[in-house]
PDB file of N, CA and C in Angstrom:
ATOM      1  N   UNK A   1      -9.782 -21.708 -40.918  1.00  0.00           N
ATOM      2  CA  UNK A   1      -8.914 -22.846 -41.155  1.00  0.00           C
ATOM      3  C   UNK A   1      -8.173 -22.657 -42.466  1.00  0.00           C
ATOM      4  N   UNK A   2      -7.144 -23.240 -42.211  1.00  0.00           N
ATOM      5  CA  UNK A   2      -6.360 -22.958 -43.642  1.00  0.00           C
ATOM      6  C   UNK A   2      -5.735 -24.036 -43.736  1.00  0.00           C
ATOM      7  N   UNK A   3      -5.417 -24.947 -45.169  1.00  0.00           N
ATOM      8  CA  UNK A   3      -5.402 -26.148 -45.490  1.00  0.00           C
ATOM      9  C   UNK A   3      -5.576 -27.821 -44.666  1.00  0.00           C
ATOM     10  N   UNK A   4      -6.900 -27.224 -44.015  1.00  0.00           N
ATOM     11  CA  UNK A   4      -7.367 -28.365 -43.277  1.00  0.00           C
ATOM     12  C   UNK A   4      -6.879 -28.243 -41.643  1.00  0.00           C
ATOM     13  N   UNK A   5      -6.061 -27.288 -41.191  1.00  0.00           N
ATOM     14  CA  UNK A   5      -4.955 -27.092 -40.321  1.00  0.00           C
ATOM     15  C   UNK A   5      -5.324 -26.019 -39.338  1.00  0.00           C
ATOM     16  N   UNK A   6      -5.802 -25.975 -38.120  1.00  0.00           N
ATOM     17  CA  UNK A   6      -6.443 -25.277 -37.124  1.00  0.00           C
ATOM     18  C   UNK A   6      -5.160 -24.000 -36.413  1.00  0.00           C
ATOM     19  N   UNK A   7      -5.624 -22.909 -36.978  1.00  0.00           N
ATOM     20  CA  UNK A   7      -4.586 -22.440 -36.189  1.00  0.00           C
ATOM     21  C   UNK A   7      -4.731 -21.831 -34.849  1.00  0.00           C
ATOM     22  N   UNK A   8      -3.503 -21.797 -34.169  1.00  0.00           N
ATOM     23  CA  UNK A   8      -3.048 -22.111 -32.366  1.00  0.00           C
ATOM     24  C   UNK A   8      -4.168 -20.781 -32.412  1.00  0.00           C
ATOM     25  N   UNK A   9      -4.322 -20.796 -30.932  1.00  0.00           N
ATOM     26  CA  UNK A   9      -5.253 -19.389 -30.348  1.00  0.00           C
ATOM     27  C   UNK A   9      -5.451 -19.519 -29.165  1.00  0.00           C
ATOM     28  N   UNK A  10      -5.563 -18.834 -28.118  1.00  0.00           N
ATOM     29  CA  UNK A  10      -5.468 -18.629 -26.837  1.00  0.00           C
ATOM     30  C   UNK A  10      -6.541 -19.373 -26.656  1.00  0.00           C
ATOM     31  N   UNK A  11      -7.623 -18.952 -26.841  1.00  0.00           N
ATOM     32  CA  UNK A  11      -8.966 -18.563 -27.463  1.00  0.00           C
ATOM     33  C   UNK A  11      -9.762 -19.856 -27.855  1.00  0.00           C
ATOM     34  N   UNK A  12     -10.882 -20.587 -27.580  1.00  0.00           N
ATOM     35  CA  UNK A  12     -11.191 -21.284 -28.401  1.00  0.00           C
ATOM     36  C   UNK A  12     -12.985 -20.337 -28.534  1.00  0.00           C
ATOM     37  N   UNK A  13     -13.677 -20.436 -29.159  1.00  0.00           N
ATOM     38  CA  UNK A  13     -14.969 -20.038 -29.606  1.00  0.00           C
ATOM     39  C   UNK A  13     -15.946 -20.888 -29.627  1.00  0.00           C
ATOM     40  N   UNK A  14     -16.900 -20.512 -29.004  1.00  0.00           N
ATOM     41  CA  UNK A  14     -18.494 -21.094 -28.438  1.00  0.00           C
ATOM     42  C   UNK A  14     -19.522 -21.004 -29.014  1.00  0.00           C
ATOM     43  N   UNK A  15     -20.366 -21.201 -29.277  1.00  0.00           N
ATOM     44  CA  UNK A  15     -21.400 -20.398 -30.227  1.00  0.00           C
ATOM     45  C   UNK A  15     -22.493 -20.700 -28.647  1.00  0.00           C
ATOM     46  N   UNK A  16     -22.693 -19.410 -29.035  1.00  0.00           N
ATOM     47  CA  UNK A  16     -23.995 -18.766 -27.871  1.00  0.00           C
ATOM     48  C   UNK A  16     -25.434 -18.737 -28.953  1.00  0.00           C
ATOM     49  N   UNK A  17     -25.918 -19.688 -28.847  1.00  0.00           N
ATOM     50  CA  UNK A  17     -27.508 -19.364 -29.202  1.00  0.00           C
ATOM     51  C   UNK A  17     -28.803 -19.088 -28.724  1.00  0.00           C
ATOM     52  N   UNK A  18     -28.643 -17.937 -29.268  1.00  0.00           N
ATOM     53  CA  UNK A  18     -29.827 -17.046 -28.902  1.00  0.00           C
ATOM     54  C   UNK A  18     -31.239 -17.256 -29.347  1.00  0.00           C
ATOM     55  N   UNK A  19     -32.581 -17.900 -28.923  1.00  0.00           N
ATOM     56  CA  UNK A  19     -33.432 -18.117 -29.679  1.00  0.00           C
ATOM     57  C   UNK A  19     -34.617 -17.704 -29.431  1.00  0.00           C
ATOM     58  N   UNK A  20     -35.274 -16.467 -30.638  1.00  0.00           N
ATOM     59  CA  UNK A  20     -36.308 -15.313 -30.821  1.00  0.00           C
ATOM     60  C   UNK A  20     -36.865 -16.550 -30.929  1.00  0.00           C
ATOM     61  N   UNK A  21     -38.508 -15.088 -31.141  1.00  0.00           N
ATOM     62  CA  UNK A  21     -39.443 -16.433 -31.772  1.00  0.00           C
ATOM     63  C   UNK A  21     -39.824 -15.847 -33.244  1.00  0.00           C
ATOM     64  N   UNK A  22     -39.089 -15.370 -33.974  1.00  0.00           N
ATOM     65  CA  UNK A  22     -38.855 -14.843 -35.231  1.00  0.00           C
ATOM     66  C   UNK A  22     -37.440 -15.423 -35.924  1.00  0.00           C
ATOM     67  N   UNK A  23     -36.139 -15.430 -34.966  1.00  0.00           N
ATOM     68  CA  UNK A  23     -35.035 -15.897 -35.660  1.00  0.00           C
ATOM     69  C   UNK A  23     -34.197 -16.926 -34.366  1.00  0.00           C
ATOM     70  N   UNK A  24     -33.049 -17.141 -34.863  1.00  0.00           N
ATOM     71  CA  UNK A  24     -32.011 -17.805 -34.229  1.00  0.00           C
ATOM     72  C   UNK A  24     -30.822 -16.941 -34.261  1.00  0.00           C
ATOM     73  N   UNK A  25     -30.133 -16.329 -33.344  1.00  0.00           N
ATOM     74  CA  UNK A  25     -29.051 -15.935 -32.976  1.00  0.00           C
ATOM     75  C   UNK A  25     -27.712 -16.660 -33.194  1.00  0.00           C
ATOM     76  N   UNK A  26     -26.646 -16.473 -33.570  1.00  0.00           N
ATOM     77  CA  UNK A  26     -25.789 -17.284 -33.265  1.00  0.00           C
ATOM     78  C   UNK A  26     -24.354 -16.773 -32.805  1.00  0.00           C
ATOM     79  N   UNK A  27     -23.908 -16.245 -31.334  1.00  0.00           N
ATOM     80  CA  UNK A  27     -22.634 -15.622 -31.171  1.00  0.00           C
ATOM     81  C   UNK A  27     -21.818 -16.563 -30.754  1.00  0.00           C
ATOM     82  N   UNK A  28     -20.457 -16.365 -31.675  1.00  0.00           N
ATOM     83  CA  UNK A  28     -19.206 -16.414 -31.264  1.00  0.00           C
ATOM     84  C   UNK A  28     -19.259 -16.025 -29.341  1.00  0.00           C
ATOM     85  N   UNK A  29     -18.322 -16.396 -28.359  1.00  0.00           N
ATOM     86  CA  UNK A  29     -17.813 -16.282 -27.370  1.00  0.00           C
ATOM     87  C   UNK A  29     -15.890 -16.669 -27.205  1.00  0.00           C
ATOM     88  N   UNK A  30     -15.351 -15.961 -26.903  1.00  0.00           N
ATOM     89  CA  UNK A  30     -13.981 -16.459 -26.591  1.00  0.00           C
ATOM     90  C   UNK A  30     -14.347 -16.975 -25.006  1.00  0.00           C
ATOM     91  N   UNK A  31     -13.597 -18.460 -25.162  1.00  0.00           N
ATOM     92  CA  UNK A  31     -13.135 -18.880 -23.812  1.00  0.00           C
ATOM     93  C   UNK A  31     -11.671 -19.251 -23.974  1.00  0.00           C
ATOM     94  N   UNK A  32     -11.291 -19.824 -23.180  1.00  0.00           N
ATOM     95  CA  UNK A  32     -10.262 -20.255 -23.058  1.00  0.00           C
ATOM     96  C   UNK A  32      -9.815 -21.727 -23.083  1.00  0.00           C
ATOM     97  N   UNK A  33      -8.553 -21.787 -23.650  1.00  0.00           N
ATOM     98  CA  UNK A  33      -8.641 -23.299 -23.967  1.00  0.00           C
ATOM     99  C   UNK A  33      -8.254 -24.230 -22.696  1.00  0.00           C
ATOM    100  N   UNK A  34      -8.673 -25.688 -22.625  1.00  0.00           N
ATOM    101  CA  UNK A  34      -8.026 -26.141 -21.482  1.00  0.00           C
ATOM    102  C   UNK A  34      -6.802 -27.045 -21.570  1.00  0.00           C
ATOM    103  N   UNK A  35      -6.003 -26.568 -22.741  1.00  0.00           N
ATOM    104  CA  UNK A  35      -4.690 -27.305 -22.650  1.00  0.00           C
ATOM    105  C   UNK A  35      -3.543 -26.706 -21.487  1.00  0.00           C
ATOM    106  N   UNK A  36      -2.452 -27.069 -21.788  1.00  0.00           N
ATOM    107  CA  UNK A  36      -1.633 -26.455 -20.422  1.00  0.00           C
ATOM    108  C   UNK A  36      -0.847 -26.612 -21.636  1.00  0.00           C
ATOM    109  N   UNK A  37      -0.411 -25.973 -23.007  1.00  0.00           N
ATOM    110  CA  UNK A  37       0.576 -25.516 -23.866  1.00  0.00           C
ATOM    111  C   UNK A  37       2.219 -24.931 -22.854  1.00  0.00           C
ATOM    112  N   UNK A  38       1.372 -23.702 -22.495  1.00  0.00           N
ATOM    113  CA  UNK A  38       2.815 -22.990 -21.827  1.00  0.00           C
ATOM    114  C   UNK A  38       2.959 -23.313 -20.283  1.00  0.00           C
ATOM    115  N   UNK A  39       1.548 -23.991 -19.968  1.00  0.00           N
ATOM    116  CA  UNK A  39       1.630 -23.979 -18.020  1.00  0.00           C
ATOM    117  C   UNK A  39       3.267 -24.827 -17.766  1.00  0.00           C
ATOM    118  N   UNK A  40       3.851 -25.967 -18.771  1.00  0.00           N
ATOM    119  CA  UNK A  40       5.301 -26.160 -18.105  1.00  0.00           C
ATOM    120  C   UNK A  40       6.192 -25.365 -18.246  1.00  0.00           C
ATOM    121  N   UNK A  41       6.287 -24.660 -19.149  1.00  0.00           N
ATOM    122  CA  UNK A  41       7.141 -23.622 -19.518  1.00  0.00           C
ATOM    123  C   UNK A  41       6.665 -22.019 -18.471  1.00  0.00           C
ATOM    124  N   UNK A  42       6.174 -22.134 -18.035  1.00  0.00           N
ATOM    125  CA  UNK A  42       5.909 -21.118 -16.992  1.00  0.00           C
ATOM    126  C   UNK A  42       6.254 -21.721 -15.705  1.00  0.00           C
ATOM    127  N   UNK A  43       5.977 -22.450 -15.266  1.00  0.00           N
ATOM    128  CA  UNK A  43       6.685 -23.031 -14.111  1.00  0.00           C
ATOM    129  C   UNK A  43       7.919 -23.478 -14.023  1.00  0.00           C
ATOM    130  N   UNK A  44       8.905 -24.238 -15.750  1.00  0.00           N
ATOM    131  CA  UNK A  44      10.121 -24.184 -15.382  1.00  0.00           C
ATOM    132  C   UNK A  44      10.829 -22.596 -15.351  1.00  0.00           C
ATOM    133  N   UNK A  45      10.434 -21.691 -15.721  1.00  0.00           N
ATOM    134  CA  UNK A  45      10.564 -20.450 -15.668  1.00  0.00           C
ATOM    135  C   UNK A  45      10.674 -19.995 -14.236  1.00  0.00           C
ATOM    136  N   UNK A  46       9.577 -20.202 -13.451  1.00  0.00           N
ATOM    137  CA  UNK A  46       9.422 -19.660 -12.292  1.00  0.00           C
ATOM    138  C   UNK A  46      10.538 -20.719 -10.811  1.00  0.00           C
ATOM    139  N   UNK A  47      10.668 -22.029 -11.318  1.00  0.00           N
ATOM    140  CA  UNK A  47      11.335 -22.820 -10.523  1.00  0.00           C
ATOM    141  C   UNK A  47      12.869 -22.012 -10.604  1.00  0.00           C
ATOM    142  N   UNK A  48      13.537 -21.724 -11.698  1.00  0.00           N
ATOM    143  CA  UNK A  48      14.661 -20.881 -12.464  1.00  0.00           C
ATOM    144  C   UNK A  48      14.646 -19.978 -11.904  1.00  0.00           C
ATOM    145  N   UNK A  49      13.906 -18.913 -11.895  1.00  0.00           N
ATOM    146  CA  UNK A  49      13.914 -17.397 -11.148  1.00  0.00           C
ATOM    147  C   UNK A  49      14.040 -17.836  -9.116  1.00  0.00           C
ATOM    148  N   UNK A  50      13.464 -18.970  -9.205  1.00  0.00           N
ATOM    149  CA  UNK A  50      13.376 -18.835  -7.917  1.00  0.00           C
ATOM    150  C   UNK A  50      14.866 -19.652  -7.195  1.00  0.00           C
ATOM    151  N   UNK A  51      15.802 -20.454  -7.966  1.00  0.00           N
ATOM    152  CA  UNK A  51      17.014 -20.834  -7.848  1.00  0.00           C
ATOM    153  C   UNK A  51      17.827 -19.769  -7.859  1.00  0.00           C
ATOM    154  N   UNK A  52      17.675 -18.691  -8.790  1.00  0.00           N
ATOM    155  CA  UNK A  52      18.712 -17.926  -9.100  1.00  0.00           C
ATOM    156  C   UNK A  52      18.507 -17.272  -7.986  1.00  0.00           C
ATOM    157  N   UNK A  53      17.418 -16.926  -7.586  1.00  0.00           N
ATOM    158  CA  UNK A  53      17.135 -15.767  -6.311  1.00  0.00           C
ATOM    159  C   UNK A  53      18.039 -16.487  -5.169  1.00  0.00           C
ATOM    160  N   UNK A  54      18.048 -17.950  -4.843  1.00  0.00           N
ATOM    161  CA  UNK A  54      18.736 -18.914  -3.814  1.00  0.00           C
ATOM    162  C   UNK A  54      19.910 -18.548  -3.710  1.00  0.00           C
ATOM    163  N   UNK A  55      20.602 -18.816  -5.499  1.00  0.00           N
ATOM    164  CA  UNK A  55      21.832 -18.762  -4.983  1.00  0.00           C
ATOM    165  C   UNK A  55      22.461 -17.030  -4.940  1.00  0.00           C
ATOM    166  N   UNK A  56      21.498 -16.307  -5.686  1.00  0.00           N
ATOM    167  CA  UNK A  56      21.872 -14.343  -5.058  1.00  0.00           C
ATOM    168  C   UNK A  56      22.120 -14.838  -4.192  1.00  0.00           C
ATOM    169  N   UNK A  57      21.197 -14.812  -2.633  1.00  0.00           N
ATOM    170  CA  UNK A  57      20.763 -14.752  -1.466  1.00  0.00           C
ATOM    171  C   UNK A  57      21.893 -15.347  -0.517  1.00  0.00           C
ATOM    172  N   UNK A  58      22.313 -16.480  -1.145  1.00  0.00           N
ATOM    173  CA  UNK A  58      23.591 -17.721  -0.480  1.00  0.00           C
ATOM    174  C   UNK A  58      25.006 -17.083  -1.043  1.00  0.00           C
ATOM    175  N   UNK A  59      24.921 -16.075  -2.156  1.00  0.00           N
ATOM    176  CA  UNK A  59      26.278 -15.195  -1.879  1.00  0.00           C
ATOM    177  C   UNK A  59      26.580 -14.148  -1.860  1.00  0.00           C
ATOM    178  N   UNK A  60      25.855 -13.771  -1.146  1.00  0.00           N
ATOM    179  CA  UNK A  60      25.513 -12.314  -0.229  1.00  0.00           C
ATOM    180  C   UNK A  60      25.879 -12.982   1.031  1.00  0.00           C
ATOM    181  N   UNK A  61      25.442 -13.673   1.465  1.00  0.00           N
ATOM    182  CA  UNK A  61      25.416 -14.304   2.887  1.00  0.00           C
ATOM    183  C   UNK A  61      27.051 -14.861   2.112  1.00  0.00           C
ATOM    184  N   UNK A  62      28.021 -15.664   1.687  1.00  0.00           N
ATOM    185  CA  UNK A  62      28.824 -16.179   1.869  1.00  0.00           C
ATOM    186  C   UNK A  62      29.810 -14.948   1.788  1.00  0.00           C
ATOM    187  N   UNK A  63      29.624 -14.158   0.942  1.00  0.00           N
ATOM    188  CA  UNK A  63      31.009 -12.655   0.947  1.00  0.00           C
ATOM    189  C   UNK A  63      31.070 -11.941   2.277  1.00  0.00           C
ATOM    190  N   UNK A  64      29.003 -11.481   3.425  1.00  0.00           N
ATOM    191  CA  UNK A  64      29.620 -11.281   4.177  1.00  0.00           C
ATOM    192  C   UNK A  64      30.391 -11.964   5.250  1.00  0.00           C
ATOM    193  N   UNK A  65      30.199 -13.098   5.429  1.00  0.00           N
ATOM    194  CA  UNK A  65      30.877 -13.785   6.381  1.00  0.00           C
ATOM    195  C   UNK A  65      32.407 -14.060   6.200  1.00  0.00           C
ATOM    196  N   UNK A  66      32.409 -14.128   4.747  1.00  0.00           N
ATOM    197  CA  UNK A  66      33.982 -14.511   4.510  1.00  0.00           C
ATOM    198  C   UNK A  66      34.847 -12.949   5.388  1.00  0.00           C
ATOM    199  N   UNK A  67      33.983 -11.408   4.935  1.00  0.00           N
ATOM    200  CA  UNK A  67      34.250 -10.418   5.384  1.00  0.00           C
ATOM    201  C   UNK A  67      34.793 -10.301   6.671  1.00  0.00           C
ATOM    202  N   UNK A  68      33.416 -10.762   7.779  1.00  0.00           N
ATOM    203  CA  UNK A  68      33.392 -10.634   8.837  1.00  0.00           C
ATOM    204  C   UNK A  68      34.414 -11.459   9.549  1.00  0.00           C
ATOM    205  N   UNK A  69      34.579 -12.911   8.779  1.00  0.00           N
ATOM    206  CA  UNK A  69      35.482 -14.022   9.677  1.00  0.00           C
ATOM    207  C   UNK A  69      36.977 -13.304   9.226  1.00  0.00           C
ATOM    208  N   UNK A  70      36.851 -12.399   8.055  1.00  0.00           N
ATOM    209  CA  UNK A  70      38.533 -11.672   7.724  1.00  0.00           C
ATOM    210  C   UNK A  70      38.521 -10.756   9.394  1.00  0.00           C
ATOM    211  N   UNK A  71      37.478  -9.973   9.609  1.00  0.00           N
ATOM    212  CA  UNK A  71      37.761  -9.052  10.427  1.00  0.00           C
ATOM    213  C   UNK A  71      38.239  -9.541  12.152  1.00  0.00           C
ATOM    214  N   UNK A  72      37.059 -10.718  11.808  1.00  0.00           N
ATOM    215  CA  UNK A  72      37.966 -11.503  13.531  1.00  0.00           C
ATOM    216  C   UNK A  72      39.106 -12.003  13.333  1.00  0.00           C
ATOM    217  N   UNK A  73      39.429 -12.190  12.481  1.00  0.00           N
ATOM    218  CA  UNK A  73      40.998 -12.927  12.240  1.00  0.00           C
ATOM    219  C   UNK A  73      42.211 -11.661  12.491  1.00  0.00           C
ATOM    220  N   UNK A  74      41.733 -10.634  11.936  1.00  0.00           N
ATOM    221  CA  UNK A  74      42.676  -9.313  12.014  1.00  0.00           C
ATOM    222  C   UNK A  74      42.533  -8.959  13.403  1.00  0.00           C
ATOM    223  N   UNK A  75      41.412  -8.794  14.193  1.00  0.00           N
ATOM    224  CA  UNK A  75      41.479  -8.556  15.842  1.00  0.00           C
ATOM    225  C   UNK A  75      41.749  -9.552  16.380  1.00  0.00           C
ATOM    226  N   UNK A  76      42.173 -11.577  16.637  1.00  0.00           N
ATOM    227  CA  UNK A  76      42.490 -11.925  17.053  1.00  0.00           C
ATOM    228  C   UNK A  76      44.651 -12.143  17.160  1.00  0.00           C
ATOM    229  N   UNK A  77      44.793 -11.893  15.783  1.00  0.00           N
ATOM    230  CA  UNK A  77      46.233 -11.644  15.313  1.00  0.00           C
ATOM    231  C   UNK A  77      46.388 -10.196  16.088  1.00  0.00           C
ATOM    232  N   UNK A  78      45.957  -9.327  16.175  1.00  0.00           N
ATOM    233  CA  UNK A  78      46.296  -7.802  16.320  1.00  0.00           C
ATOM    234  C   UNK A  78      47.090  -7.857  17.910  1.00  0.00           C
ATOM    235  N   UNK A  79      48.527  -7.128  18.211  1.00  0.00           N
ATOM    236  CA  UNK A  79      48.777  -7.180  19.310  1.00  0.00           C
ATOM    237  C   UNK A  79      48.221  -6.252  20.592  1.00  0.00           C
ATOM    238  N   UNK A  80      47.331  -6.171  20.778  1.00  0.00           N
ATOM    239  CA  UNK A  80      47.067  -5.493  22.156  1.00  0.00           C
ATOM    240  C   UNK A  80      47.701  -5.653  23.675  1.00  0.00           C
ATOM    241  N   UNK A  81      48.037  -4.332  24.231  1.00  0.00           N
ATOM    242  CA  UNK A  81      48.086  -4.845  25.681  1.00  0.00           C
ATOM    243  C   UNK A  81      47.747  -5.568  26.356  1.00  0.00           C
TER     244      UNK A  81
END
């Protein structure tokens, strides 16, 4: 701690006690904390990636069709026998 002030950590620490019949053990353990700090910021992240992928996907699909509806337009104009 540094001036009264806990600093951030993935991490929070457990004490594991171990007990001889000569001494007392005492370990540190990392667990994990149970706040959700970044869990919104990872999901507006992932909602984002998954829009952008939408609209890739919706103009790919809109260039070829604009393509394709050019190409029936050129064989319905075209004069054939």
């Amino acid at each position: 701690m540094q001036n009264g002030r806990r600093r951030f950590s993935f991490f929070d620490f457990r004490m594991l006690t171990i007990r001889r019949p000569s001494s007392v053990v005492r370990l540190p353990i990392p667990t994990f904390r149970n706040s959700s700090t970044g869990q919104a910021m990872v999901e507006y992240v992932i909602i984002a990636g998954l829009l952008m992928a939408c609209l890739g996907i919706l103009t790919v699909f809109l260039v070829t069709f604009k393509e394709y509806g050019g190409r029936i337009l050129a064989l319905v104009s075209s004069e054939y026998p």
